[in-house]
Protein backbone atom coordinates (compact mmCIF):
# COMPACT_ATOMS: atom_id res chain seq x y z
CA UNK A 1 87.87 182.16 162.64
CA UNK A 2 85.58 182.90 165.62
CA UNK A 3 87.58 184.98 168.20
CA UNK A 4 85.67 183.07 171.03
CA UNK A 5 86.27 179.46 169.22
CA UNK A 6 89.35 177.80 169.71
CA UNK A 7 91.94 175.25 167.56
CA UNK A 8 91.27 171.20 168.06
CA UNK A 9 94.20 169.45 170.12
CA UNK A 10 94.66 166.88 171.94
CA UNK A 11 94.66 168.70 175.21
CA UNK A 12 91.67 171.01 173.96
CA UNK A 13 89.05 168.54 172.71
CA UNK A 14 86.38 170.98 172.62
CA UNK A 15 88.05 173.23 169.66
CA UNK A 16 85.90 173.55 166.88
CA UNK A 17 88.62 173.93 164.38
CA UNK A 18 90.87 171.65 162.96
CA UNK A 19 94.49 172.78 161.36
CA UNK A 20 95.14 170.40 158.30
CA UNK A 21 98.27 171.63 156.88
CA UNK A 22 99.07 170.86 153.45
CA UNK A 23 96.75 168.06 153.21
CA UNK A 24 94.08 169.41 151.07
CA UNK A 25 92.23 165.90 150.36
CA UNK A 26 92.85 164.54 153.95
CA UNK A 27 90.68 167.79 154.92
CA UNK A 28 87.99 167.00 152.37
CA UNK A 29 87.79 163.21 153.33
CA UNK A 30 87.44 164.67 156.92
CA UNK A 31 84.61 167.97 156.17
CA UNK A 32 82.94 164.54 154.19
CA UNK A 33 83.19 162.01 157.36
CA UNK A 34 81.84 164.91 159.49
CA UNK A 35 79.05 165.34 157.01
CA UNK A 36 77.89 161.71 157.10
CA UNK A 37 77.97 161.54 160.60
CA UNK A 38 75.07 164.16 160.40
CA UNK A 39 74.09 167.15 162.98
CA UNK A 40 77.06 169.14 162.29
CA UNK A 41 77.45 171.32 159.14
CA UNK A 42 81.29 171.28 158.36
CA UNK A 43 83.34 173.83 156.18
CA UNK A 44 86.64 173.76 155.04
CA UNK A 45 88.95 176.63 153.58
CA UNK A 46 91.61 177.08 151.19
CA UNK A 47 93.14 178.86 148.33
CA UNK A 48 90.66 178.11 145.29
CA UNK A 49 93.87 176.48 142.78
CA UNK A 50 94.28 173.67 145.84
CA UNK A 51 90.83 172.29 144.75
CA UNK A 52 92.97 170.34 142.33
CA UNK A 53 94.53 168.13 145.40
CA UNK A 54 90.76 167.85 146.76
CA UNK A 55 88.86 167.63 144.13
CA UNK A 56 88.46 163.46 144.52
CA UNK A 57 87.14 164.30 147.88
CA UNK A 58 84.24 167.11 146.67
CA UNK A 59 83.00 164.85 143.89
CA UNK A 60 83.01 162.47 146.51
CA UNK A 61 80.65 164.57 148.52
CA UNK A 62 78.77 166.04 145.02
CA UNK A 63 77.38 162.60 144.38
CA UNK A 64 76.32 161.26 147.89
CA UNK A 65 74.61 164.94 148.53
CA UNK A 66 76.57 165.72 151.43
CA UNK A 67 76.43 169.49 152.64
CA UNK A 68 79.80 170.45 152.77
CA UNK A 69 80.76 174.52 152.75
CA UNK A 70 83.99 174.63 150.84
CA UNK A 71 85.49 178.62 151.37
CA UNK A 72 87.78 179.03 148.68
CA UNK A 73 89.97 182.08 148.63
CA UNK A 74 92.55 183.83 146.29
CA UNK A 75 90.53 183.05 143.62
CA UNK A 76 92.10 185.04 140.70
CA UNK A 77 95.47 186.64 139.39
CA UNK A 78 94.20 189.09 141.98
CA UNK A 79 96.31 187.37 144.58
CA UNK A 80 99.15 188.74 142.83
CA UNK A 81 103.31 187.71 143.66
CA UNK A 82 102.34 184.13 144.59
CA UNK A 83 102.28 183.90 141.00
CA UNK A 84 101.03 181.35 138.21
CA UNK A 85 101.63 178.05 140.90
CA UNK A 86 98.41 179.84 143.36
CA UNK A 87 96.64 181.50 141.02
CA UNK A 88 93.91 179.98 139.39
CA UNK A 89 92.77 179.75 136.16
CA UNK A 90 91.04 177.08 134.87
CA UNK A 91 89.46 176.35 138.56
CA UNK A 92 85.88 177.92 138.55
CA UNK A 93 85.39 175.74 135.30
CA UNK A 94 86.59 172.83 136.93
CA UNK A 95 84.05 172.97 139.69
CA UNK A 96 81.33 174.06 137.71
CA UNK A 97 81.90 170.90 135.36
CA UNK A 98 81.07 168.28 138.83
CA UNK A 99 77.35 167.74 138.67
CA UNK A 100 75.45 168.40 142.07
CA UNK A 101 78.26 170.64 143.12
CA UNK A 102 76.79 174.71 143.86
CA UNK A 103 79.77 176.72 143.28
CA UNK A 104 79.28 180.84 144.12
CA UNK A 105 81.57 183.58 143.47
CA UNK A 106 79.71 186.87 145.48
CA UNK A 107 80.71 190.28 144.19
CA UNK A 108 80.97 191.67 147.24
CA UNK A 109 80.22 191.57 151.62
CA UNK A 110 76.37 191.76 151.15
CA UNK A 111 76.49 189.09 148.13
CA UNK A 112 78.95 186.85 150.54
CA UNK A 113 76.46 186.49 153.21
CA UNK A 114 73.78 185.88 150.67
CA UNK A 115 76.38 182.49 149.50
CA UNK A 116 76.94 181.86 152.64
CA UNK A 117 72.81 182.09 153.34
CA UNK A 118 72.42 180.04 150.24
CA UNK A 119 75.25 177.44 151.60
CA UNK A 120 73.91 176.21 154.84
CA UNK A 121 70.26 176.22 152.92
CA UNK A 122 71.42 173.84 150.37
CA UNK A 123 70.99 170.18 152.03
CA UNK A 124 71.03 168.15 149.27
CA UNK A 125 74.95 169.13 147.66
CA UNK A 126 78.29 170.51 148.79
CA UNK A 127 78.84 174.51 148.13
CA UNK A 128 81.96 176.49 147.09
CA UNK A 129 82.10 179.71 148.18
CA UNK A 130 84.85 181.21 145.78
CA UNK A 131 86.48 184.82 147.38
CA UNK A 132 88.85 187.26 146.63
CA UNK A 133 92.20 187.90 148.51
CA UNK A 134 92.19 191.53 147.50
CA UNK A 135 89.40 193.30 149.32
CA UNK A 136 86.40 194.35 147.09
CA UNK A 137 84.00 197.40 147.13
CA UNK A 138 80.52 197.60 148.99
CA UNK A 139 78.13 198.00 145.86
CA UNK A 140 75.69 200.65 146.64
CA UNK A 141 72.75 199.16 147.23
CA UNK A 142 70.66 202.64 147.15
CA UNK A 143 71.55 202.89 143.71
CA UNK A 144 71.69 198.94 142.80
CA UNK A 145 69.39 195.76 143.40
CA UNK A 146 69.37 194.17 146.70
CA UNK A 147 72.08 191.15 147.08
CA UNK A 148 69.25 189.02 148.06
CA UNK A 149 69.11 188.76 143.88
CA UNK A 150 72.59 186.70 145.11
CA UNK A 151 70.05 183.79 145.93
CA UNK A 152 68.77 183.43 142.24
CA UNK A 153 72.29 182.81 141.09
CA UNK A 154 72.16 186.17 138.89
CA UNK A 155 70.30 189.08 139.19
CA UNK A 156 69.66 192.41 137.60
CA UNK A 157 72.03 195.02 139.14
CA UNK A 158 70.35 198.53 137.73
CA UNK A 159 69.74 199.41 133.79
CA UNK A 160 71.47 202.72 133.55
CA UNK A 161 70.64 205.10 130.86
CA UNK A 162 67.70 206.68 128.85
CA UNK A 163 65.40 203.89 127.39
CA UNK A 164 65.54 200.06 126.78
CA UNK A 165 69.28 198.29 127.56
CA UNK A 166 71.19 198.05 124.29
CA UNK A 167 73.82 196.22 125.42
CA UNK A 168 74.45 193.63 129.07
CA UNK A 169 77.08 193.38 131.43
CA UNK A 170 77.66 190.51 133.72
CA UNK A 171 80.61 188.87 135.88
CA UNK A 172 81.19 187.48 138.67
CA UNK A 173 83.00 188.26 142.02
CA UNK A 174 85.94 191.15 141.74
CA UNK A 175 84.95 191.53 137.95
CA UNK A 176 81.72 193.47 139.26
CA UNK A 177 82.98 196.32 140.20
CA UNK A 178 84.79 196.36 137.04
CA UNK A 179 81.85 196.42 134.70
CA UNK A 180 79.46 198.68 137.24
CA UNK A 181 82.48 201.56 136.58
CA UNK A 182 83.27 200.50 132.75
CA UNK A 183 79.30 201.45 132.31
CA UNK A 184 79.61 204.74 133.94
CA UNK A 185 81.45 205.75 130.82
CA UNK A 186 78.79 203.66 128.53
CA UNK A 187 76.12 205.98 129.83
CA UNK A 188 77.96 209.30 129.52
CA UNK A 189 78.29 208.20 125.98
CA UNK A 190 74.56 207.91 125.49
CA UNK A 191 73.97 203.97 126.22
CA UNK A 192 71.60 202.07 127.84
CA UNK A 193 72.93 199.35 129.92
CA UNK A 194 71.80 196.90 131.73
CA UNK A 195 74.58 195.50 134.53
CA UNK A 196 74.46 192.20 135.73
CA UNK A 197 75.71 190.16 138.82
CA UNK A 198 76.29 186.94 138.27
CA UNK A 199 77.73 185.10 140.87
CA UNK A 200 76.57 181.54 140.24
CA UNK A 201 75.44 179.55 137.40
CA UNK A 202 73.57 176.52 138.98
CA UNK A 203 71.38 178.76 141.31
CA UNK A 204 70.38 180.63 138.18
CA UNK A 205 69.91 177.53 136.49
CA UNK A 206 67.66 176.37 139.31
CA UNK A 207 64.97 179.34 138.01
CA UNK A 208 62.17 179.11 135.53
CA UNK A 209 62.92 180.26 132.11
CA UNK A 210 60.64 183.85 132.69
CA UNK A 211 63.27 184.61 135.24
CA UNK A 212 66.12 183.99 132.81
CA UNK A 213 64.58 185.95 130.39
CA UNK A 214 63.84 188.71 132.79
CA UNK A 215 67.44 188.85 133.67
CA UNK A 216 69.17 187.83 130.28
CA UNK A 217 66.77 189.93 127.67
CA UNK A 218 66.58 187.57 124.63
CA UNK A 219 66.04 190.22 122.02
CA UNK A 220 69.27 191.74 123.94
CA UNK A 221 72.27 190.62 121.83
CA UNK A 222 75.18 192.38 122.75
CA UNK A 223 76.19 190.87 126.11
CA UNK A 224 79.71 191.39 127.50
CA UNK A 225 80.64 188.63 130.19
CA UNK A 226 83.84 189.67 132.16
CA UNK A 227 85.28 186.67 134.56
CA UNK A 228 89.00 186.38 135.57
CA UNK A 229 89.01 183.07 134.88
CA UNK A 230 88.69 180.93 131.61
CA UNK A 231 85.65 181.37 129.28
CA UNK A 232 84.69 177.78 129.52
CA UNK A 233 80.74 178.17 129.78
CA UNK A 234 80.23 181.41 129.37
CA UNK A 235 79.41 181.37 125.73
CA UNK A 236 75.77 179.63 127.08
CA UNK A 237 75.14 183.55 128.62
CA UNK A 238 77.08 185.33 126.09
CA UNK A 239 75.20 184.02 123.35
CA UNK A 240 76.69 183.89 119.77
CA UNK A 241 77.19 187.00 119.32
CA UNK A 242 78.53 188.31 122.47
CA UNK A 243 82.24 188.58 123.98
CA UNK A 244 83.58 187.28 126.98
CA UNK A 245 86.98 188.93 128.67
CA UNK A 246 88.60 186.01 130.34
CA UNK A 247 92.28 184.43 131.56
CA UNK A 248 93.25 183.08 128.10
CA UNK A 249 96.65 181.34 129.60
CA UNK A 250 98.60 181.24 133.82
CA UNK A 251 99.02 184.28 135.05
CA UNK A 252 102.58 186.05 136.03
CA UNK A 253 104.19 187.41 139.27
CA UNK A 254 103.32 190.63 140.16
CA UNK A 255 100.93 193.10 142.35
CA UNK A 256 97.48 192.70 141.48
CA UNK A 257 96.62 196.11 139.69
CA UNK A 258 100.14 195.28 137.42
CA UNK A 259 98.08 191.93 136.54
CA UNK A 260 94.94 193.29 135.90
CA UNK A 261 95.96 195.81 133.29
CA UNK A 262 98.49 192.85 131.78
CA UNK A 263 95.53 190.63 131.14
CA UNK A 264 92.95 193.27 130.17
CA UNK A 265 90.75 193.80 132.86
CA UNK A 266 90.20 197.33 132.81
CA UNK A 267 87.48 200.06 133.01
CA UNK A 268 89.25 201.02 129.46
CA UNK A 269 89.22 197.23 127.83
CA UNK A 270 85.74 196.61 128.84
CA UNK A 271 84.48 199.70 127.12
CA UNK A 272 85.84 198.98 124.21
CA UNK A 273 85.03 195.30 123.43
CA UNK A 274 81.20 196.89 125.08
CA UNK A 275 81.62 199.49 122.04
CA UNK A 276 82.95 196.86 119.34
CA UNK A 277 79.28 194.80 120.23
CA UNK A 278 77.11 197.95 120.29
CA UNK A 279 78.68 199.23 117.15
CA UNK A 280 78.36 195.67 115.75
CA UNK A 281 74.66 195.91 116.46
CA UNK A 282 74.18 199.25 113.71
């Protein structure tokens, strides 16, 4: 919300946003509408599990290559009390699974304005920018890539250690973080890693396979994905013979860091299942 904008009304025509309420699909039918019209480029914002009550609307949108922003928010058991009924699981999934449909889940501030960049540049679909409730670390950019990677869909964070990566780490959004300290402790134990950002598929999908394989090492087998959502679609980038730490099931009541242990996302979890594929690879 822009402090100088103000709130549509009847008596203050000129507002430039509109308060829907609880009518999740009336506000996609109307972000769509203003879409058509042309000259305007309309967003709308929610929690990310409400994309269920909306979703008619975004396919909608996905096949007539309207540019809609969608800013989805809460977008894990991050959220925390709200509890399974606004925390979403199976949601990223869901929206990945509509064709035409961009869907971006940034790691962090400098990777949001890269979605956001990558948003109002993409004229030919609708865009879902998927963020966190809980706020998220600045990645240090003078010891990582530049979030301009963000643009590519996925992008090579650093390779840490002594020679070629053994072993790659990748997620998406809040999970980041999580695997950029998990290889802190890889390294100390004599690993190579390579850490990955990966915030969304069909931008990545949208470069030529030498980027891929520049990013995603082919001879590289071990690959740990780490997304707090279902696995669906992840096993493409994991390959056969790589994990992914995802939701399994809903999530509980409960503060955030309570959740995040419960469900295994830790700097200790991801270490391990990171050891189980290196040691696999002996």
């Amino acid at each position: 919300w822009l402090k100088e904008s103000t709130a549509f009304q009847s008596d203050n025509p000129i507002g430039r946003y509109l308060h829907f309420g609880v009518r999740e699909h009336g506000m996609g039918a109307v972000v769509n509408g203003i879409a058509y019209h042309k000259g305007l480029i309309p967003f709308g914002a929610t929690f990310l599990v409400f994309t269920d009550y909306m979703r008619g609307a975004i396919r909608v949108g996905a096949f007539t290559h309207l540019q809609a922003i969608w800013v989805m928010t809460h977008d894990s058991i991050g959220l925390g009390e709200d509890g399974p009924t606004h925390q979403p699981v199976e949601h990223l999934a869901a929206l990945r699974a509509i064709p035409n449909l961009t869907v971006i889940r940034p790691a962090d501030a400098n990777e949001t304005a890269q979605a956001w960049r990558a948003a109002v540049e993409n004229t030919h679909g609708p865009t879902v920018l998927a963020l966190s409730r809980q706020n998220l670390p600045t990645i240090d950019r003078s010891q990582m890539a530049q979030a301009a990677g963000t643009l590519k869909g996925a992008y090579v964070l650093a390779d840490l250690g002594k020679g070629q990566p053994e072993i790659i780490l990748m997620a998406s959004g809040s999970e980041v973080d999580l695997i950029v300290k998990a290889t802190q402790e890889l390294v100390e134990a004599g690993h190579t890693v390579r850490l990955v950002s990966f915030p969304s598929w069909e931008l990545f999908e949208k470069t030529d396979q030498a980027y891929k394989d520049s990013v995603l090492i082919p001879g590289v087998k071990a690959r740990l994905v780490v997304e707090c959502g279902i696995a669906q679609g992840w096993e493409k980038y994991a390959g056969s013979l790589g994990k992914i730490i995802a939701m399994n099931g809903y999530g509980a009541s409960a503060p955030a860091p309570i959740l995040m242990e419960k469900f295994g996302f830790t700097v200790k979890n991801v270490v391990e299942n990171a050891k189980s594929l290196l040691n696999a690879e002996k």
